[in-house]
C-alpha atoms as a PDB file:
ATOM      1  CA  UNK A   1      -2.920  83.590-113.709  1.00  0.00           C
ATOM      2  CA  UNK A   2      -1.168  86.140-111.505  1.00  0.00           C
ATOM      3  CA  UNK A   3       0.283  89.062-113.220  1.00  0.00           C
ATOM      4  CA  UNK A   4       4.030  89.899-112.078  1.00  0.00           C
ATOM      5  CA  UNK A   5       4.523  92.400-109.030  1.00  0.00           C
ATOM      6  CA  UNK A   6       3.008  95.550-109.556  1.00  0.00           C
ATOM      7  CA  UNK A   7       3.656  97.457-106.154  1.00  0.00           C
ATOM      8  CA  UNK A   8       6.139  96.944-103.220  1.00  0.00           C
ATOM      9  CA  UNK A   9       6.688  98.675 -99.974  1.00  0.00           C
ATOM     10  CA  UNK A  10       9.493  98.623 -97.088  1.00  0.00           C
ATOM     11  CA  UNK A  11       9.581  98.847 -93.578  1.00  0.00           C
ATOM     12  CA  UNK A  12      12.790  99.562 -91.581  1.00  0.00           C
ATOM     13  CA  UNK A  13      12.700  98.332 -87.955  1.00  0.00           C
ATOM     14  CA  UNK A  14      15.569  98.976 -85.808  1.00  0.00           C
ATOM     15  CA  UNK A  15      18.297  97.569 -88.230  1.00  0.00           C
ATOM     16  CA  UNK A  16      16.251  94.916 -89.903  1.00  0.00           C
ATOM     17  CA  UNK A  17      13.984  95.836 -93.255  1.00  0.00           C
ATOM     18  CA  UNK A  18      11.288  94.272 -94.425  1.00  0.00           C
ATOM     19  CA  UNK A  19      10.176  93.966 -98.188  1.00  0.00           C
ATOM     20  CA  UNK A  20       6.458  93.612 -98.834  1.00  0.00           C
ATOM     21  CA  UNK A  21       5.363  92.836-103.044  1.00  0.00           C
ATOM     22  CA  UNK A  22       1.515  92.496-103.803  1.00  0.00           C
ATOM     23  CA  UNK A  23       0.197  91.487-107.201  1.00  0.00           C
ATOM     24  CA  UNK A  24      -2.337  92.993-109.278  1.00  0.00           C
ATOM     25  CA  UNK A  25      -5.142  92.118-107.124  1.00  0.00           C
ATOM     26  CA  UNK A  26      -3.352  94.244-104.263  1.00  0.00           C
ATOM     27  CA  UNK A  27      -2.494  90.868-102.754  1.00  0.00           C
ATOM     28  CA  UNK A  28       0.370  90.204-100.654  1.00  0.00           C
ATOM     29  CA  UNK A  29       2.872  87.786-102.607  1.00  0.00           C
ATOM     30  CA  UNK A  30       5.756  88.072-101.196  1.00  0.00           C
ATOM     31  CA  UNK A  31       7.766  89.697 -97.571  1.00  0.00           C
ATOM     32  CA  UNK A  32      11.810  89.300 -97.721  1.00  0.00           C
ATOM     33  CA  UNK A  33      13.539  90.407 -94.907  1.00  0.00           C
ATOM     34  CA  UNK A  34      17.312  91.118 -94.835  1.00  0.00           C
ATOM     35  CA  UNK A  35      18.090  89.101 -91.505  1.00  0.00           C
ATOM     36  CA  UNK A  36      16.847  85.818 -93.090  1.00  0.00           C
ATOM     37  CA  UNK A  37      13.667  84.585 -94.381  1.00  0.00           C
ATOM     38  CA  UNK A  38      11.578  85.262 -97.268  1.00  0.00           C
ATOM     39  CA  UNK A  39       8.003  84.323 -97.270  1.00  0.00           C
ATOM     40  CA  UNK A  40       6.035  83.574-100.368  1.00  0.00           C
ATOM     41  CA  UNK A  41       2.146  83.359-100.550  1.00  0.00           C
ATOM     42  CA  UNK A  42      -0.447  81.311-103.020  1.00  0.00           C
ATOM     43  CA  UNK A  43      -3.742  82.460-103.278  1.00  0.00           C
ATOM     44  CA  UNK A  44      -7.131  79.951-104.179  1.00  0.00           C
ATOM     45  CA  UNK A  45      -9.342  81.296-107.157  1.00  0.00           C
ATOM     46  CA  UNK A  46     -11.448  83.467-104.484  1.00  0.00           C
ATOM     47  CA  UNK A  47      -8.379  85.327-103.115  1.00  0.00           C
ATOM     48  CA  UNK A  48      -7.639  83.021-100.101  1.00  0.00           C
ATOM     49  CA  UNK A  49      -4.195  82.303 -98.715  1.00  0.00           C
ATOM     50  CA  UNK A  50      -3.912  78.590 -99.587  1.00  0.00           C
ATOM     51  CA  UNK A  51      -0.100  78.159 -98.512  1.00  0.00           C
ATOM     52  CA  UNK A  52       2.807  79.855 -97.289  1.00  0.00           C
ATOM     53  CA  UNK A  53       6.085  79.359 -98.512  1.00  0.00           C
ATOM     54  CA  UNK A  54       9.030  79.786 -96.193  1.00  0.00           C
ATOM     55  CA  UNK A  55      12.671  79.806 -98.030  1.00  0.00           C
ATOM     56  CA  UNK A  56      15.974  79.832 -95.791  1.00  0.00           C
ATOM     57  CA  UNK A  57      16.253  80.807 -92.181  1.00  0.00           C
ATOM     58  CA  UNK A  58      17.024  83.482 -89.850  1.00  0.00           C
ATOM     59  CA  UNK A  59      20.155  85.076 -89.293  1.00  0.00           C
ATOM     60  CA  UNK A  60      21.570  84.314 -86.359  1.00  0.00           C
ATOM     61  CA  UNK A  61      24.498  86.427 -84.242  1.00  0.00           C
ATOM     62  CA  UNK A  62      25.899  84.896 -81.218  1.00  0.00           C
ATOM     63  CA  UNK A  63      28.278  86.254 -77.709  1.00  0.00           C
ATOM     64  CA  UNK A  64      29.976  85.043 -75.655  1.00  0.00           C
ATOM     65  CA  UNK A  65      31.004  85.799 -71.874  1.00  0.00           C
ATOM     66  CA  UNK A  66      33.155  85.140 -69.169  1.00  0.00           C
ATOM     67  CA  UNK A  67      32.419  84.649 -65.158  1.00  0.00           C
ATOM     68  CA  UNK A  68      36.172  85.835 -65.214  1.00  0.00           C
ATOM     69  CA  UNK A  69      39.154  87.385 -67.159  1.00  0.00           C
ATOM     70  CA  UNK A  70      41.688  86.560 -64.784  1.00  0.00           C
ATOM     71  CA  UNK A  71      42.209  83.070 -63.050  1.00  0.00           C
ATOM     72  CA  UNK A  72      44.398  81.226 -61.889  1.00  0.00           C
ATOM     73  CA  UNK A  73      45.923  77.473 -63.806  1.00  0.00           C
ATOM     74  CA  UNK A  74      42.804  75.271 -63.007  1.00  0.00           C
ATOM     75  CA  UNK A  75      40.585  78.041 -61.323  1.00  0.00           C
ATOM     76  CA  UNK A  76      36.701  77.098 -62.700  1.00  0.00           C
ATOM     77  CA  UNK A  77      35.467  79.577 -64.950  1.00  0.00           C
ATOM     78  CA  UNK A  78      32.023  79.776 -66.630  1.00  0.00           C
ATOM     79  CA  UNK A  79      31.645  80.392 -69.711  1.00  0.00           C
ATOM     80  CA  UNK A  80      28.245  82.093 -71.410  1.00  0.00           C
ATOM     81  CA  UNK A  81      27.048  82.187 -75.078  1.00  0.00           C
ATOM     82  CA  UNK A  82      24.229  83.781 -75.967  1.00  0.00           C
ATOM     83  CA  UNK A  83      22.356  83.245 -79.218  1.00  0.00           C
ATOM     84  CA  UNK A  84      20.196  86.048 -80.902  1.00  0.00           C
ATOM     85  CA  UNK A  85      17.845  84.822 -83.216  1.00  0.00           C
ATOM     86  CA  UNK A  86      14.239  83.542 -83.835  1.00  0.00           C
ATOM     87  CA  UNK A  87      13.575  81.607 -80.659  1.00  0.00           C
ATOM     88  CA  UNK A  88      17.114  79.405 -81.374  1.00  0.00           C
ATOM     89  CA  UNK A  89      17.529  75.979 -80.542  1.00  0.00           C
ATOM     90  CA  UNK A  90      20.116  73.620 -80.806  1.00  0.00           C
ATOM     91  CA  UNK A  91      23.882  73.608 -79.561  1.00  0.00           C
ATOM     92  CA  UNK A  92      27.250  75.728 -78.743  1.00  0.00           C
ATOM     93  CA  UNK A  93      30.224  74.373 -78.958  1.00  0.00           C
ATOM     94  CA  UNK A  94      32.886  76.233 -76.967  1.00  0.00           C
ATOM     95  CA  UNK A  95      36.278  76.100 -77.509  1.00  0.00           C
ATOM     96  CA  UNK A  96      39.908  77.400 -76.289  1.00  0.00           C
ATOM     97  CA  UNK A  97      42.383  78.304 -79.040  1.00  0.00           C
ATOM     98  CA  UNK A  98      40.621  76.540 -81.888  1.00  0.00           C
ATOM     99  CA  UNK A  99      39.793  73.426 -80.021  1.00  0.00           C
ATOM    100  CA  UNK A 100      36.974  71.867 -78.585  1.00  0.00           C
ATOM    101  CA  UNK A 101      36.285  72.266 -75.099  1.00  0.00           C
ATOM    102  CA  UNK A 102      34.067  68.998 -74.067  1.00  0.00           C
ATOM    103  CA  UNK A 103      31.011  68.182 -76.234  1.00  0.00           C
ATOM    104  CA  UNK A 104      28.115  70.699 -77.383  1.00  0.00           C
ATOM    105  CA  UNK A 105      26.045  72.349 -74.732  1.00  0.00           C
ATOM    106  CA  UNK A 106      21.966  72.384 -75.102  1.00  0.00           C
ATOM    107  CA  UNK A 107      20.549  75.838 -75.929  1.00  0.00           C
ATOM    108  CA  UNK A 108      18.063  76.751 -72.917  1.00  0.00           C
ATOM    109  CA  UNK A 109      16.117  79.978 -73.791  1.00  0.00           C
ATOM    110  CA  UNK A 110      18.873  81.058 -75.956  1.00  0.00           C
ATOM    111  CA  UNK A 111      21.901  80.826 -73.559  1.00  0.00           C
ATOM    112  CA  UNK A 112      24.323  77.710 -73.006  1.00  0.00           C
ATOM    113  CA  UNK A 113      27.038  77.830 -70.479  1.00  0.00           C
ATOM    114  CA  UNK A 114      29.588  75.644 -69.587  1.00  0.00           C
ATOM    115  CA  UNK A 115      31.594  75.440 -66.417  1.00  0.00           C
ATOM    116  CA  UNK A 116      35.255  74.615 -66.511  1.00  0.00           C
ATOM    117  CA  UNK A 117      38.873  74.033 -64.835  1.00  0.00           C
ATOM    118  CA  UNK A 118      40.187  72.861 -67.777  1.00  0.00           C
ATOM    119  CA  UNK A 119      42.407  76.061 -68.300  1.00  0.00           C
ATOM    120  CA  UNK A 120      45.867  75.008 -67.104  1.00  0.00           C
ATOM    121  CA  UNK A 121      48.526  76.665 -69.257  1.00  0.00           C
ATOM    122  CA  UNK A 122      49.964  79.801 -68.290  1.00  0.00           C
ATOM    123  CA  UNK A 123      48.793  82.566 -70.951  1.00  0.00           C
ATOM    124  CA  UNK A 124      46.240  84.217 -72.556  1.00  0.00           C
ATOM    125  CA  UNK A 125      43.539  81.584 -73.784  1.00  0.00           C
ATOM    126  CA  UNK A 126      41.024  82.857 -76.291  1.00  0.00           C
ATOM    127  CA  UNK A 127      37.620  81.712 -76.315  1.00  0.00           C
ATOM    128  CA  UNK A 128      35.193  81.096 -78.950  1.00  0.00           C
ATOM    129  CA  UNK A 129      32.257  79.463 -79.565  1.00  0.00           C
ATOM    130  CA  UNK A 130      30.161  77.560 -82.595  1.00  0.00           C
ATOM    131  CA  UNK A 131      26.214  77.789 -82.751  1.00  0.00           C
ATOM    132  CA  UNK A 132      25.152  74.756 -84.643  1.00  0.00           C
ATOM    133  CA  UNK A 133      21.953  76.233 -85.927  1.00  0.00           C
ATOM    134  CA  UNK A 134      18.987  74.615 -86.150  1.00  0.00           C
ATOM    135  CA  UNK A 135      15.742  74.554 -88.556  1.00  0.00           C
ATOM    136  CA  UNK A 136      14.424  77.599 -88.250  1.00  0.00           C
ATOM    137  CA  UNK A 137      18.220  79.150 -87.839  1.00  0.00           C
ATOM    138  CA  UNK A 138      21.517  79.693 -89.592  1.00  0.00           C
ATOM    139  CA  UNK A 139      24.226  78.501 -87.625  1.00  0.00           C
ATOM    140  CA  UNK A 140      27.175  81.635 -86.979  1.00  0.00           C
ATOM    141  CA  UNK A 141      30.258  81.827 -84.593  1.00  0.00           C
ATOM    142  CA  UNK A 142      31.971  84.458 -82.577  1.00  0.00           C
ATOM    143  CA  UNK A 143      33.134  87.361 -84.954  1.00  0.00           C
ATOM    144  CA  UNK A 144      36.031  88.096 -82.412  1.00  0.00           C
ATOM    145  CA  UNK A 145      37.108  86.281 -79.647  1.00  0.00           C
ATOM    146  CA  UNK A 146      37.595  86.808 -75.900  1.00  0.00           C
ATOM    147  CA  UNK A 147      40.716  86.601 -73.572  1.00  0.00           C
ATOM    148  CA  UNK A 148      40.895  84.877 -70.371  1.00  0.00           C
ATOM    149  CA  UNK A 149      44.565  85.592 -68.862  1.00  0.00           C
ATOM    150  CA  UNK A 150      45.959  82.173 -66.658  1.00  0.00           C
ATOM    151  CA  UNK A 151      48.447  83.855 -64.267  1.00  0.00           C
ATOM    152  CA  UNK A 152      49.993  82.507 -61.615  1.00  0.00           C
ATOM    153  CA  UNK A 153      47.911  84.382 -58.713  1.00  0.00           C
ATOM    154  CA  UNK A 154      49.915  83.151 -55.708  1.00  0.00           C
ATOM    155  CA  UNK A 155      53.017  85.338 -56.566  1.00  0.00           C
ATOM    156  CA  UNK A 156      53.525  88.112 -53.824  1.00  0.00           C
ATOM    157  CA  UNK A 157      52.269  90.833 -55.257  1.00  0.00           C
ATOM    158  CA  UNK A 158      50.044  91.677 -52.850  1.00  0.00           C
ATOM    159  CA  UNK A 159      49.809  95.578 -54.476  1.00  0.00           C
ATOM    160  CA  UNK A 160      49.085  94.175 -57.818  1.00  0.00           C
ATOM    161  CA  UNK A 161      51.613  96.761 -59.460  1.00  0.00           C
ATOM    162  CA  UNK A 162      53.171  93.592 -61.160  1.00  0.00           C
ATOM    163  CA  UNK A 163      56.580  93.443 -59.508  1.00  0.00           C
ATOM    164  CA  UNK A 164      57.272  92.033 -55.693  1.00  0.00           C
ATOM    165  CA  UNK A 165      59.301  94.790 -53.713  1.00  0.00           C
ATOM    166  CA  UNK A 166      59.682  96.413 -50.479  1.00  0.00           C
ATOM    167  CA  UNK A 167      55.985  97.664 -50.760  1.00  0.00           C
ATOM    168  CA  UNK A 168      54.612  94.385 -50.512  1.00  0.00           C
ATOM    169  CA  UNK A 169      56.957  93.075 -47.877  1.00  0.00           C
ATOM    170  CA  UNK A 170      55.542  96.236 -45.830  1.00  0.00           C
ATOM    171  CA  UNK A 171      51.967  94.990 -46.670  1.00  0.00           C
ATOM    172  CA  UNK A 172      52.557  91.345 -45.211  1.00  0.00           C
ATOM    173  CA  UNK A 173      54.424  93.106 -42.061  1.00  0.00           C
ATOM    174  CA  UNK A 174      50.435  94.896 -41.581  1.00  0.00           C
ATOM    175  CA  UNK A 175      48.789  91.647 -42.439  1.00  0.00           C
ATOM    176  CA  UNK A 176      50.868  89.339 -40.554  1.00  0.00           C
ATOM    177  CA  UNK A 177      50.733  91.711 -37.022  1.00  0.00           C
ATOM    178  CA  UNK A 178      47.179  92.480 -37.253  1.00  0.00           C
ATOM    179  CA  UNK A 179      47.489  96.166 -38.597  1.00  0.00           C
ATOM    180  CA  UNK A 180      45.134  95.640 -41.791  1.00  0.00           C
ATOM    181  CA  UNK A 181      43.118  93.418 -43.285  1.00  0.00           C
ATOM    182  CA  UNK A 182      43.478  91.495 -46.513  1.00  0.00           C
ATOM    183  CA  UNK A 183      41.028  91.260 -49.355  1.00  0.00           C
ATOM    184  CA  UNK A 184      40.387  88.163 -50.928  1.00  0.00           C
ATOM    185  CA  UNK A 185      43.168  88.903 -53.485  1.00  0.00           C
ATOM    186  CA  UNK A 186      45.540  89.849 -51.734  1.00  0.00           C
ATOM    187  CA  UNK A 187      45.331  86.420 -49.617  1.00  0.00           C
ATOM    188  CA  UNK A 188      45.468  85.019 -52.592  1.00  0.00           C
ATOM    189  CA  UNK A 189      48.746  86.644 -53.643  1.00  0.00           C
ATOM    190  CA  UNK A 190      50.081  86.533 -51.018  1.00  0.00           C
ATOM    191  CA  UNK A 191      50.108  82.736 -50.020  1.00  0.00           C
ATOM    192  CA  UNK A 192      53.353  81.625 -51.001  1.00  0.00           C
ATOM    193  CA  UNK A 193      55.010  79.102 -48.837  1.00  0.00           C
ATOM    194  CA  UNK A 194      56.080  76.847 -48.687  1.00  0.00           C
ATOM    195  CA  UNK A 195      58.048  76.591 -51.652  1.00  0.00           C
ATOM    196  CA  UNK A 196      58.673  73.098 -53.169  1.00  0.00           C
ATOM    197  CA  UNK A 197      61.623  73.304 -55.979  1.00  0.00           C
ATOM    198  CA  UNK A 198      61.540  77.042 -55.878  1.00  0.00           C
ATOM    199  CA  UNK A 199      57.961  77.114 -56.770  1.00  0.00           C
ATOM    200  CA  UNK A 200      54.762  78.233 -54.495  1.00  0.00           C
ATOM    201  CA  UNK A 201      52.913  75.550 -53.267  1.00  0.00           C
ATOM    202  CA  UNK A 202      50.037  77.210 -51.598  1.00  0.00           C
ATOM    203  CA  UNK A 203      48.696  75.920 -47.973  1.00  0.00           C
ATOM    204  CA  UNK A 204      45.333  78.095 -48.022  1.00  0.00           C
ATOM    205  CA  UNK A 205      46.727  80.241 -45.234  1.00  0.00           C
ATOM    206  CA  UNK A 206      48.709  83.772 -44.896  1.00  0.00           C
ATOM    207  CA  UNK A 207      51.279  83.362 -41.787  1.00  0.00           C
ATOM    208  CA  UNK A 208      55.047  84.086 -41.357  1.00  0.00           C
ATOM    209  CA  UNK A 209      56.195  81.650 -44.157  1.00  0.00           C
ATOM    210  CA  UNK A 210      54.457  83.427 -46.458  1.00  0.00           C
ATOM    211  CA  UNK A 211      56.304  86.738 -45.551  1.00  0.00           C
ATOM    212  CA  UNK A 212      59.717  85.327 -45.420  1.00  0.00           C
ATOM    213  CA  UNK A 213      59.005  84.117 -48.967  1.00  0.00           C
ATOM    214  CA  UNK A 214      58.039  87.763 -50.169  1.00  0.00           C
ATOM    215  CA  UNK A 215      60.893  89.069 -48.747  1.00  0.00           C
ATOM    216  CA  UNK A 216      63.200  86.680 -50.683  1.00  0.00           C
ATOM    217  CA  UNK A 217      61.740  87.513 -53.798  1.00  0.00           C
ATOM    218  CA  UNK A 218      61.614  91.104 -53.145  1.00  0.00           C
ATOM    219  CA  UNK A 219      66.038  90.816 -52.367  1.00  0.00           C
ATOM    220  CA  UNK A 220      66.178  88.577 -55.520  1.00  0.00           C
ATOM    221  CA  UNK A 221      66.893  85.242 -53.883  1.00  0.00           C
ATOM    222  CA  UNK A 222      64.119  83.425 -55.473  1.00  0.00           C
ATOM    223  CA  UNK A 223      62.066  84.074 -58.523  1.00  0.00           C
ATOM    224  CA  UNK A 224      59.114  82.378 -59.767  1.00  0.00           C
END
């Protein structure tokens, strides 16, 4: 019969430590490591490891990313969770404010991402995400969330000070004659008209209307 633990030692790796007990015979009994498991061993008459014992699973800690911060209503985002763990399986499920977005996405080497347009309201939508855990894994979720902002991007502000003035009607004069090129974002702000009920309707081009329009809202006489 084994007599109780006699010796121990401890191992610190990076952030994780590792307990190792031995018995009498200077056999290892037990390891218990603070991120999870704990392993226990039984030993045949001649000192041989007969079985190994492995009692709850491995802490798990899991991200998550965005392809963007900033979109537009109904601009397709991806989003990324990554899973750190021992070699995790199983599923995330993502979700916006607290509720499910679309059904669990399959762990591949760790990550699962999910593409989606289904961000629509105007506002800051917070992101989390759910690890379902899996046999050799506890599940966990996002400590914190993250923030993707759903602005209206087609809004004149072709400076991106946040306000439409005379500024940006002097940056669509250089655009619209040829004097300067746009960036990507500022085409995007910048295509405004036509307006249908006082609201942008976007045509996927930066001409005339579109100045006119910035000028309007830069003297007040429309506002959206």
């Amino acid at each position: 019969m084994l007599l109780a633990v006699l010796t121990s030692a401890s191992v610190q790796a990076a952030t994780t430590t590792i307990n190792y007990f031995y018995d009498s015979h200077n056999r290892l009994q037990t390891v218990i490591r603070d991120d999870g498991p704990t392993y226990s061993y039984t030993y045949d008459a001649a000192g041989n490891i007969t079985r190994r014992d492995t009692s709850a699973t491995w802490l798990s800690s899991l991200t998550v990313s965005a392809s963007s911060t900033t979109i537009a209503p109904g601009q397709s985002v991806t989003l990324t969770a990554t899973v750190a763990g021992s070699s995790p399986t199983g599923t995330v499920q993502f979700q916006i404010n607290g509720v499910n977005l679309g059904a669990p996405v399959p762990l591949v080497n760790g990550v699962a991402t999910l593409t989606t347009s289904q961000l629509t309201a105007l506002g800051n939508a917070a992101i989390t995400a759910i690890y379902s855990g899996d046999p050799s894994n506890a599940a966990s979720g996002t400590p914190t969330s993250i923030t993707v902002a759903v602005k209206n991007m087609h809004d004149g502000d072709l400076n991106g000070d946040g306000v439409v003035d005379l500024a940006d009607v002097l940056l669509a004069n250089k655009i619209i004659s040829g004097q300067m090129t746009p960036t990507a974002d500022q085409l995007q702000h910048g295509d405004v008209a036509p307006l249908v009920n006082g609201v942008p309707a976007p045509n996927g081009v930066f001409d005339l209307g579109d100045l006119v329009v910035i000028e309007r809202k830069a003297l007040g006489d429309v506002n959206f």
